[in-house]
Every structure is written in structure tokens, then in C-alpha cells.
C-alpha atoms as a PDB file:
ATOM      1  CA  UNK A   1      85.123  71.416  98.552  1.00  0.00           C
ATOM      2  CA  UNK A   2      88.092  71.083 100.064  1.00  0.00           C
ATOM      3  CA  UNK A   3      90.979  69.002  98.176  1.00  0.00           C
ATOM      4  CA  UNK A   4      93.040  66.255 100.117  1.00  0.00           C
ATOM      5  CA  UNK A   5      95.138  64.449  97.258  1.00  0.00           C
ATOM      6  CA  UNK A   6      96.334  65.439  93.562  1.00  0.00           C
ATOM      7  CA  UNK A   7      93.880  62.342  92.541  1.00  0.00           C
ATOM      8  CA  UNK A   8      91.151  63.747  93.981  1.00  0.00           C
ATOM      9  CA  UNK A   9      91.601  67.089  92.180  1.00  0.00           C
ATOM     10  CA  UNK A  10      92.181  64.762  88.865  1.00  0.00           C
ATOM     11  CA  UNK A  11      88.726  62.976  89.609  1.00  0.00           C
ATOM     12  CA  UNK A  12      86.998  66.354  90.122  1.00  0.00           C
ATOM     13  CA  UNK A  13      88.510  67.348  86.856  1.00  0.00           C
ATOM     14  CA  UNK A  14      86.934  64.226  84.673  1.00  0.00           C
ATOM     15  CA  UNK A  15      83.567  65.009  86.701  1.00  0.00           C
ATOM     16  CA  UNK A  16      83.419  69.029  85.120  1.00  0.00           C
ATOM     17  CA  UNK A  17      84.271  67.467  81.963  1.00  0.00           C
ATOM     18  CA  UNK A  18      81.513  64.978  81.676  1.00  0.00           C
ATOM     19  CA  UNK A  19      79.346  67.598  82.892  1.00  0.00           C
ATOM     20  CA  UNK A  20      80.017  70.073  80.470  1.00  0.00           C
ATOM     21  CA  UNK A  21      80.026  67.802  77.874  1.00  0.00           C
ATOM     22  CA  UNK A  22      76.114  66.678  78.822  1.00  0.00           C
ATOM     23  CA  UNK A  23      75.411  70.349  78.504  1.00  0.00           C
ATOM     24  CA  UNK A  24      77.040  71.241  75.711  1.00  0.00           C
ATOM     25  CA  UNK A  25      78.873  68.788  72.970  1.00  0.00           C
ATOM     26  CA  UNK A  26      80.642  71.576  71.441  1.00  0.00           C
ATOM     27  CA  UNK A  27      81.522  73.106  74.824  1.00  0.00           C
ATOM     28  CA  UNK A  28      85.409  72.816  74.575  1.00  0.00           C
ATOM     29  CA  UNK A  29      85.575  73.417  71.466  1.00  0.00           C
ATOM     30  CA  UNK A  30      84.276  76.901  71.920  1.00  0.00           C
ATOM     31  CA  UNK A  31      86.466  77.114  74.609  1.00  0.00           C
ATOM     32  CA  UNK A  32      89.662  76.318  72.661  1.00  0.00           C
ATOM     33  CA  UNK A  33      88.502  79.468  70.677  1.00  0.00           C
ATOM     34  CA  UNK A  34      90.167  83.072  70.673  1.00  0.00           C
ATOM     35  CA  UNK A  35      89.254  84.713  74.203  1.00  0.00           C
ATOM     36  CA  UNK A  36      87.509  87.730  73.876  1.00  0.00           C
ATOM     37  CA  UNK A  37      86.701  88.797  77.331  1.00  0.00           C
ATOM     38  CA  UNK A  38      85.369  92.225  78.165  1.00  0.00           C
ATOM     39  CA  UNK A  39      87.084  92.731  81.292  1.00  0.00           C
ATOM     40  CA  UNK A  40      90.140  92.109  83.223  1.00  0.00           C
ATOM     41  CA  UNK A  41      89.792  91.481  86.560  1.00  0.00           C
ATOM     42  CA  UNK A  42      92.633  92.699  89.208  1.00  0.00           C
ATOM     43  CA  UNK A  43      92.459  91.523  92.893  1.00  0.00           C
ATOM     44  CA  UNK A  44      93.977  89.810  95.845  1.00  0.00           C
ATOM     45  CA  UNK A  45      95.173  86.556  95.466  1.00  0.00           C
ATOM     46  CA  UNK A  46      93.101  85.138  98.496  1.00  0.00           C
ATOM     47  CA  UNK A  47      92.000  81.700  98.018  1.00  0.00           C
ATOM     48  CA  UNK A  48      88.670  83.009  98.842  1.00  0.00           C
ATOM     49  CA  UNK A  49      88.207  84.765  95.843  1.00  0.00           C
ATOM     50  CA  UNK A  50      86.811  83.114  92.871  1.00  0.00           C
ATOM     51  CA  UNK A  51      85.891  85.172  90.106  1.00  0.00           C
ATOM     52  CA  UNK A  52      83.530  82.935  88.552  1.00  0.00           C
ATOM     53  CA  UNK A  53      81.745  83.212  91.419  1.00  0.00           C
ATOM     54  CA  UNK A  54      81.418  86.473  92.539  1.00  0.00           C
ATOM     55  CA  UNK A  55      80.852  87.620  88.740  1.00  0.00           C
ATOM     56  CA  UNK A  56      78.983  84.237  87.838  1.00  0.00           C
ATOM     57  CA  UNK A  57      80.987  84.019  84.897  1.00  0.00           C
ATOM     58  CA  UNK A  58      82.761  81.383  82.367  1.00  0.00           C
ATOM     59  CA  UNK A  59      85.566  80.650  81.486  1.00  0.00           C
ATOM     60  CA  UNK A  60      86.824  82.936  78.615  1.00  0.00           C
ATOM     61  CA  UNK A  61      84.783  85.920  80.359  1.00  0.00           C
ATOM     62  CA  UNK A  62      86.994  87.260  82.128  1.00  0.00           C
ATOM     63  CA  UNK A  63      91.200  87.944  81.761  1.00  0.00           C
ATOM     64  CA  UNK A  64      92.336  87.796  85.184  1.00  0.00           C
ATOM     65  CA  UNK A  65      95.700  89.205  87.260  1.00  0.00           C
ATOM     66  CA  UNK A  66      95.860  88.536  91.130  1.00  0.00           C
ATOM     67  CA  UNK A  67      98.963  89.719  93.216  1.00  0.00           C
ATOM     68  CA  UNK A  68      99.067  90.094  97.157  1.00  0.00           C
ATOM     69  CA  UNK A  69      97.148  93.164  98.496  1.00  0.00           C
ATOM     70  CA  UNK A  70      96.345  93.402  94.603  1.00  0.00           C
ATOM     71  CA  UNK A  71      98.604  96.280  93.947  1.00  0.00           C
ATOM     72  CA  UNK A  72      99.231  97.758  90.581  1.00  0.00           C
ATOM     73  CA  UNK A  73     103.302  99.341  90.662  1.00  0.00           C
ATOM     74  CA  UNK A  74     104.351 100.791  87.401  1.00  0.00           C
ATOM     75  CA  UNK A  75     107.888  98.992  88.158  1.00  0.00           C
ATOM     76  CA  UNK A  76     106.187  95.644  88.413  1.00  0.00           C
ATOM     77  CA  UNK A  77     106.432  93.784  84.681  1.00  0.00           C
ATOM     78  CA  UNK A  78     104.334  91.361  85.504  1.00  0.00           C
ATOM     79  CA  UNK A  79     100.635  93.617  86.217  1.00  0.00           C
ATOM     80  CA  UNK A  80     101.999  95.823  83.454  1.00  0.00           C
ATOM     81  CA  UNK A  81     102.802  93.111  80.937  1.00  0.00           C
ATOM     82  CA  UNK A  82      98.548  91.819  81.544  1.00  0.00           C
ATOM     83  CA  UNK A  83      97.423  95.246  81.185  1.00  0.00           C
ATOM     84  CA  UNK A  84      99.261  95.787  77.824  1.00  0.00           C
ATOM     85  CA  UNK A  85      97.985  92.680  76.871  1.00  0.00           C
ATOM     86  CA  UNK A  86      94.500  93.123  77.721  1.00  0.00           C
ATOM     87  CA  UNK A  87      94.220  96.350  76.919  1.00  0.00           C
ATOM     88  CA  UNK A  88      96.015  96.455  73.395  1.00  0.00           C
ATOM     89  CA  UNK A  89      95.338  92.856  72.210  1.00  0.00           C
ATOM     90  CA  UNK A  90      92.105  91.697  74.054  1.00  0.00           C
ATOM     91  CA  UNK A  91      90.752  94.975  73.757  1.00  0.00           C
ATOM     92  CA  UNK A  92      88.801  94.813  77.209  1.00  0.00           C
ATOM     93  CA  UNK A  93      86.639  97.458  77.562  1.00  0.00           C
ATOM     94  CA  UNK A  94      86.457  97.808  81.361  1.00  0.00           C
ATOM     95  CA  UNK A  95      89.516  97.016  84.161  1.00  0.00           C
ATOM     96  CA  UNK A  96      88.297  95.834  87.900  1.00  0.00           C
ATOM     97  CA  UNK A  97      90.405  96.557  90.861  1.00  0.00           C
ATOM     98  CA  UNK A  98      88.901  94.710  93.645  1.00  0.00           C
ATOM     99  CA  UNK A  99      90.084  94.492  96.949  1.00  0.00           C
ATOM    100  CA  UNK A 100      88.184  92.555  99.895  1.00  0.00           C
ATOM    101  CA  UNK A 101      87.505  93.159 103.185  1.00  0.00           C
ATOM    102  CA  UNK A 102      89.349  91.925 106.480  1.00  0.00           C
ATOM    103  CA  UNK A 103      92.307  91.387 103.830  1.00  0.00           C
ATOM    104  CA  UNK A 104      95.053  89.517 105.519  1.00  0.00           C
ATOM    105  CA  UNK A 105      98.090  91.532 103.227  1.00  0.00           C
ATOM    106  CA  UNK A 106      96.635  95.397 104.439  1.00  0.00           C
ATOM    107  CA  UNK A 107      96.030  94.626 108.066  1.00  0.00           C
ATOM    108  CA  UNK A 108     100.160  92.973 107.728  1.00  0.00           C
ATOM    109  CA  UNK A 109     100.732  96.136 105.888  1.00  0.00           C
ATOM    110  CA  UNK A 110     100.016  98.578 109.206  1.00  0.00           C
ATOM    111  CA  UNK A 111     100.145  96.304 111.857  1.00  0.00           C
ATOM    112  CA  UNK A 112     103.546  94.571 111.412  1.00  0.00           C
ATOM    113  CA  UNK A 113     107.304  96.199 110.858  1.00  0.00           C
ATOM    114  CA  UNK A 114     109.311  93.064 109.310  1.00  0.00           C
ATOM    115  CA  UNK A 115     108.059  91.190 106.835  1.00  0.00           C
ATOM    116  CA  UNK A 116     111.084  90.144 105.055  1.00  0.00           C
ATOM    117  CA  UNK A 117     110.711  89.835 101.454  1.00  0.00           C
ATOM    118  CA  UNK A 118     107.353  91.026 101.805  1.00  0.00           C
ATOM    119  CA  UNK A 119     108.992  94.638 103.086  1.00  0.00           C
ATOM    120  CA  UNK A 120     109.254  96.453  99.634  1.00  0.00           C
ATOM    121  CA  UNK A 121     105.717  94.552  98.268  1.00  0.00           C
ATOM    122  CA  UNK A 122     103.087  95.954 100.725  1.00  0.00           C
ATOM    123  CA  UNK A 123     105.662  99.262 100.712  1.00  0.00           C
ATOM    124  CA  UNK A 124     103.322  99.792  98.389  1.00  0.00           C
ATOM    125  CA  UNK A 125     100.450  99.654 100.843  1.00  0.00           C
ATOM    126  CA  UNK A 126     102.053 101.542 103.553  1.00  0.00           C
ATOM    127  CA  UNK A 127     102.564 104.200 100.881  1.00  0.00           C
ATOM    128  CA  UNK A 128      98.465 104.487 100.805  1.00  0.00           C
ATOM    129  CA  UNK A 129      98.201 104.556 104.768  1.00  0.00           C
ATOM    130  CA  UNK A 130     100.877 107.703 104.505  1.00  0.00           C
ATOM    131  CA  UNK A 131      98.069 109.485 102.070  1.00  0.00           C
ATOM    132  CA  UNK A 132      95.805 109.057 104.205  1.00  0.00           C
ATOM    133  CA  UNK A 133      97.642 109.014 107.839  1.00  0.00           C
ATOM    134  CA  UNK A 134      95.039 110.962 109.507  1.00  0.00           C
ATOM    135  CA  UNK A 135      91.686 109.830 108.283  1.00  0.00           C
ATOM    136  CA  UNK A 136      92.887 106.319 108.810  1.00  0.00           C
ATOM    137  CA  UNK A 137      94.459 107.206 112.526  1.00  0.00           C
ATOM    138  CA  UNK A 138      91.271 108.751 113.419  1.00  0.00           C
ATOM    139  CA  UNK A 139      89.725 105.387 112.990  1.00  0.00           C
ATOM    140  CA  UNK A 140      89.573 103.329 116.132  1.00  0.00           C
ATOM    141  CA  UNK A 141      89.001 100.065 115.271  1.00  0.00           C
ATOM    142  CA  UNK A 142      91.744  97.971 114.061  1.00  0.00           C
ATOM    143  CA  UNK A 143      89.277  95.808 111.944  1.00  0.00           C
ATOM    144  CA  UNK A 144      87.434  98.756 110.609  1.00  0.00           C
ATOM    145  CA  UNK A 145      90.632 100.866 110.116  1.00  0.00           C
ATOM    146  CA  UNK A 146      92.239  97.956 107.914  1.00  0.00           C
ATOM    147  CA  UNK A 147      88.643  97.931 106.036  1.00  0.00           C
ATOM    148  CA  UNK A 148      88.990 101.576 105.289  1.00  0.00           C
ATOM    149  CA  UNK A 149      92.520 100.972 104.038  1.00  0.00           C
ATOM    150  CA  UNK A 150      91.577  98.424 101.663  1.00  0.00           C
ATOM    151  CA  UNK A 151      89.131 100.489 100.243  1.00  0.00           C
ATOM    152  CA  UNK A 152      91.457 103.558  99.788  1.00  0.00           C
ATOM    153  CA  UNK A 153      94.172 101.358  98.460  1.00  0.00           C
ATOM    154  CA  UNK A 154      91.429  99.308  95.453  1.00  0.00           C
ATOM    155  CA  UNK A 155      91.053 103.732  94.618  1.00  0.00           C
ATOM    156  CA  UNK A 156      94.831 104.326  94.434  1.00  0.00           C
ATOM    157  CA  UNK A 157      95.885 101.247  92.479  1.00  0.00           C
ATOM    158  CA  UNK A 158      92.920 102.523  89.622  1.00  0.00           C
ATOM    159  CA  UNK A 159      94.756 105.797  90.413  1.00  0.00           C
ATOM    160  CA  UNK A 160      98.222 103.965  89.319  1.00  0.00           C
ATOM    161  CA  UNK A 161      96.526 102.719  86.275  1.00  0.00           C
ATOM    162  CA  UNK A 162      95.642 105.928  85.185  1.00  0.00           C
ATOM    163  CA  UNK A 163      99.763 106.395  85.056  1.00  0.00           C
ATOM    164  CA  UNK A 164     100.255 103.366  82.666  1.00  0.00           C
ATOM    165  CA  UNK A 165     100.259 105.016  79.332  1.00  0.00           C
ATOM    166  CA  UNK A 166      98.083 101.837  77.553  1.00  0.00           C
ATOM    167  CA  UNK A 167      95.790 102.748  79.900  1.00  0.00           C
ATOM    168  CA  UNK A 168      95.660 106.278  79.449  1.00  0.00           C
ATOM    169  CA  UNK A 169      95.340 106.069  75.481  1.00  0.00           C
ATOM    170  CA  UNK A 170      92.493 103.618  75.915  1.00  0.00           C
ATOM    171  CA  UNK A 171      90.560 106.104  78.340  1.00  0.00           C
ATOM    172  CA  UNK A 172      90.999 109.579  76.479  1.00  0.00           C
ATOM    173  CA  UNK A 173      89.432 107.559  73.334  1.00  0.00           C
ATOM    174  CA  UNK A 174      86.739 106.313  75.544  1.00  0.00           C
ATOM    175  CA  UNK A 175      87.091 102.500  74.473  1.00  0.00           C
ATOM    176  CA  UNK A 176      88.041 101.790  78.154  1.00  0.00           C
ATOM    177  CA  UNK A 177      86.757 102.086  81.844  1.00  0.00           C
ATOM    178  CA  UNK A 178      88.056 101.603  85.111  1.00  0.00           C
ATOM    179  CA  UNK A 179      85.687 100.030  88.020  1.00  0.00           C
ATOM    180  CA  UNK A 180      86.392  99.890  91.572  1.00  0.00           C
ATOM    181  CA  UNK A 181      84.838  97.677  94.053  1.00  0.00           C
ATOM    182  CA  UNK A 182      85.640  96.130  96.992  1.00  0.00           C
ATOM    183  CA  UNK A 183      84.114  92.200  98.088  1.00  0.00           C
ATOM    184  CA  UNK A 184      82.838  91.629 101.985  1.00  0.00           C
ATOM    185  CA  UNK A 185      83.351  88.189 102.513  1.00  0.00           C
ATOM    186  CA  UNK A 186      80.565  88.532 105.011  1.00  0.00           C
ATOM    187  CA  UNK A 187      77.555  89.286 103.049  1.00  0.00           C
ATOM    188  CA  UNK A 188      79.204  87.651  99.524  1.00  0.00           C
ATOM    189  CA  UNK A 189      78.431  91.383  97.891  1.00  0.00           C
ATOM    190  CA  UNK A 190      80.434  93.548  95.703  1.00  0.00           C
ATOM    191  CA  UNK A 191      80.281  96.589  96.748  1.00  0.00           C
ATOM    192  CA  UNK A 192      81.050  99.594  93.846  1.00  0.00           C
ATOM    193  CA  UNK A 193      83.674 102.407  95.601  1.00  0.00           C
ATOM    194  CA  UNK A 194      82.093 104.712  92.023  1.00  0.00           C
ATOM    195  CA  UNK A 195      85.591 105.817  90.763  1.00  0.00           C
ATOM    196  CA  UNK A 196      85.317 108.931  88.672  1.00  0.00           C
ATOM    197  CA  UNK A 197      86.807 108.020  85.579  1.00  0.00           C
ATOM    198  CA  UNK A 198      86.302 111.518  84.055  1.00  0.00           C
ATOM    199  CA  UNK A 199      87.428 113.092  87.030  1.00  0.00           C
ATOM    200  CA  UNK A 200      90.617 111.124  87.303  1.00  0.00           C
ATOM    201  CA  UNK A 201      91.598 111.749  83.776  1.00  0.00           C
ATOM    202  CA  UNK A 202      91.472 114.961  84.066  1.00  0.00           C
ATOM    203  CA  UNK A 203      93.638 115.275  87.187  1.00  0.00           C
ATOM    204  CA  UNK A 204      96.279 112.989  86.844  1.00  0.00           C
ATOM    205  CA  UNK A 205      96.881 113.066  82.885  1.00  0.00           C
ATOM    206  CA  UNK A 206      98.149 115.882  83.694  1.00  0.00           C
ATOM    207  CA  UNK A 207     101.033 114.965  85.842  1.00  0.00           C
ATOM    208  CA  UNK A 208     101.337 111.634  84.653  1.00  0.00           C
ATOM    209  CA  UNK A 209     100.665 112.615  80.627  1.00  0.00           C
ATOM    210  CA  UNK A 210     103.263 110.177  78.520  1.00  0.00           C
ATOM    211  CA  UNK A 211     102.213 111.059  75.018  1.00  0.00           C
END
């Protein structure tokens, strides 16, 4: 559905509350409830992703964070203020990264030099093309090179977690994993990228160890 007026987003509204309501009576009342979800979900802020969607789940599931290119800086407050609070206080017991394919912030990333105030933001994506310069240059395609690149950058931003020391206390007392996966638009699948959560730990805790 595609919204033309603020009214018509109002009327939608008063539609998915009579709905709910036929289902379940009690429905926002349970709603209006602590949230206890068991994940939080970090990805692009594309319009075309909709996490109740692609996980089929409701509201109060899932604590969600969405940024451009959905990078995770440890100099950004915001992505580190929702991981300290779903980590410590929500207690989530797994963290998503999820990129998608053909994403419009990557392919900007290595295709274009000025992006004004967009420059230092998807710095942060050029700085995963320079890791990876010549697997990525071998790579013909455009389309299939900025594919690749969204894959590698979803594993380095659940590398950059790994740095956040929330994140690493949660891990080393195993009450927390980290899942990487990547959505193609084209088939509606997630696809799992399997990052090594043991593996990880053991390599960068110790260069990035804060205790």
C-alpha cells in the first residue's frame, strides 16, 4: 500500500486497531506491557525493509536500530546507546546485522567521490572496500561487486560489535549471540553469512579487550 495523504495513513491506523481488537480484546493491553524482545535487529534503513515481515514478527518481538548502509561506528552514540540498552536492560539474547542486496548506500559508497554530508558516514563503508580492495576489484560486475560488498560490510559491522565492551561481556558469559544475514530483495529470503561467534571472540578480544 502505498500512502497519498496523512488521513489516509490515520484511516489505516483505526482499520489495524479494529482488527486487532476482533482478534484479541486484551491485545493492547499486552502491548502497553514491558517489552521483552529476544533480539535486536540492526539494518539499512531502506523503506523496503520491514522487519515484521521478513521475521513475521509482532510488535514487542523485536528492538530495532536502522541507520544508512546499517553501519555500527563505536563513535556513533546513537547505535551504541541501543546496544547498551538492549543488551544491559532488555537483555536480548541474540543481535542481527542485516544488510540487503543491490543496497543503494554501498553501491554510493564505491561508485561516487562527493557525497557531501554523506562523505564521513559511508567512510565507514569505503573503509570495508579498502579490506578487501582486491577480492572486491577482481569482481567484474558492478552489481555483483556492490553485492559482495554488502555482504563483507553486514561481517565487519558484527566485527565492530565485538569492540563494544557491552557486547563483549555479554558474549564471553555466553548470554548473547551475534547473527549475520543479508536480505535479497529478489527472492524475499534471508540469507545466513554463519558468523563465527567463537572464532571472533577469540581474535578480536584480544586487540579490542576493555575489561
Amino acid at each position: 500500500m502505498t500512502y497519498r495523504t496523512k488521513k489516509e495513513i490515520f484511516a489505516h491506523n483505526e482499520r489495524w486497531i479494529k482488527e486487532q481488537l476482533e482478534n484479541d480484546p486484551e491485545y493492547f493491553n499486552k502491548l502497553s506491557e514491558r517489552q521483552i524482545p529476544n533480539y535486536l535487529f540492526i539494518s539499512c534503513s531502506d523503506s523496503r525493509l520491514s522487519t515484521d515481515k521478513l521475521m513475521y514478527a509482532e510488535p514487542g518481538d523485536v528492538f530495532i536500530h536502522r541507520n544508512i548502509g546499517n553501519v555500527i561506528s563505536v563513535t556513533y552514540l546513537n547505535v551504541l546507546s541501543v546496544i547498551n540498552y538492549a543488551v544491559v536492560h532488555l537483555e536480548v539474547k541474540h543481535i542481527i546485522v542485516c544488510g540487503h542486496y543491490g543496497c543503494g548506500a554501498i553501491k554510493t559508497a564505491i561508485t561516487t567521490t562527493d557525497v557531501g554530508i554523506l562523505n564521513p558516514w559511508l567512510g565507514n563503508v569505503r573503509d570495508v572496500y579498502r579490506l578487501h580492495r582486491e577480492e572486491l576489484e577482481a569482481i567484474k560486475s558492478i552489481d555483483d561487486r556492490v553485492d559482495r560488498l554488502v555482504e563483507l560490510n553486514v561481517i565487519e559491522q558484527c566485527v565492530n560489535l565485538v569492540r563494544v565492551l557491552d557486547v563483549q561481556k555479554a558474549l564471553l558469559d555466553k548470554k548473547l549471540e551475534i547473527e549475520a544475514w543479508v536480505f535479497d530483495m529478489k527472492t524475499g529470503k534471508l540469507i545466513d553469512l554463519g558468523f563465527d561467534n567463537e572464532k571472533m571472540i577469540m581474535e578480536i578480544i584480544d586487540n579490542y579487550n576493555l575489561n
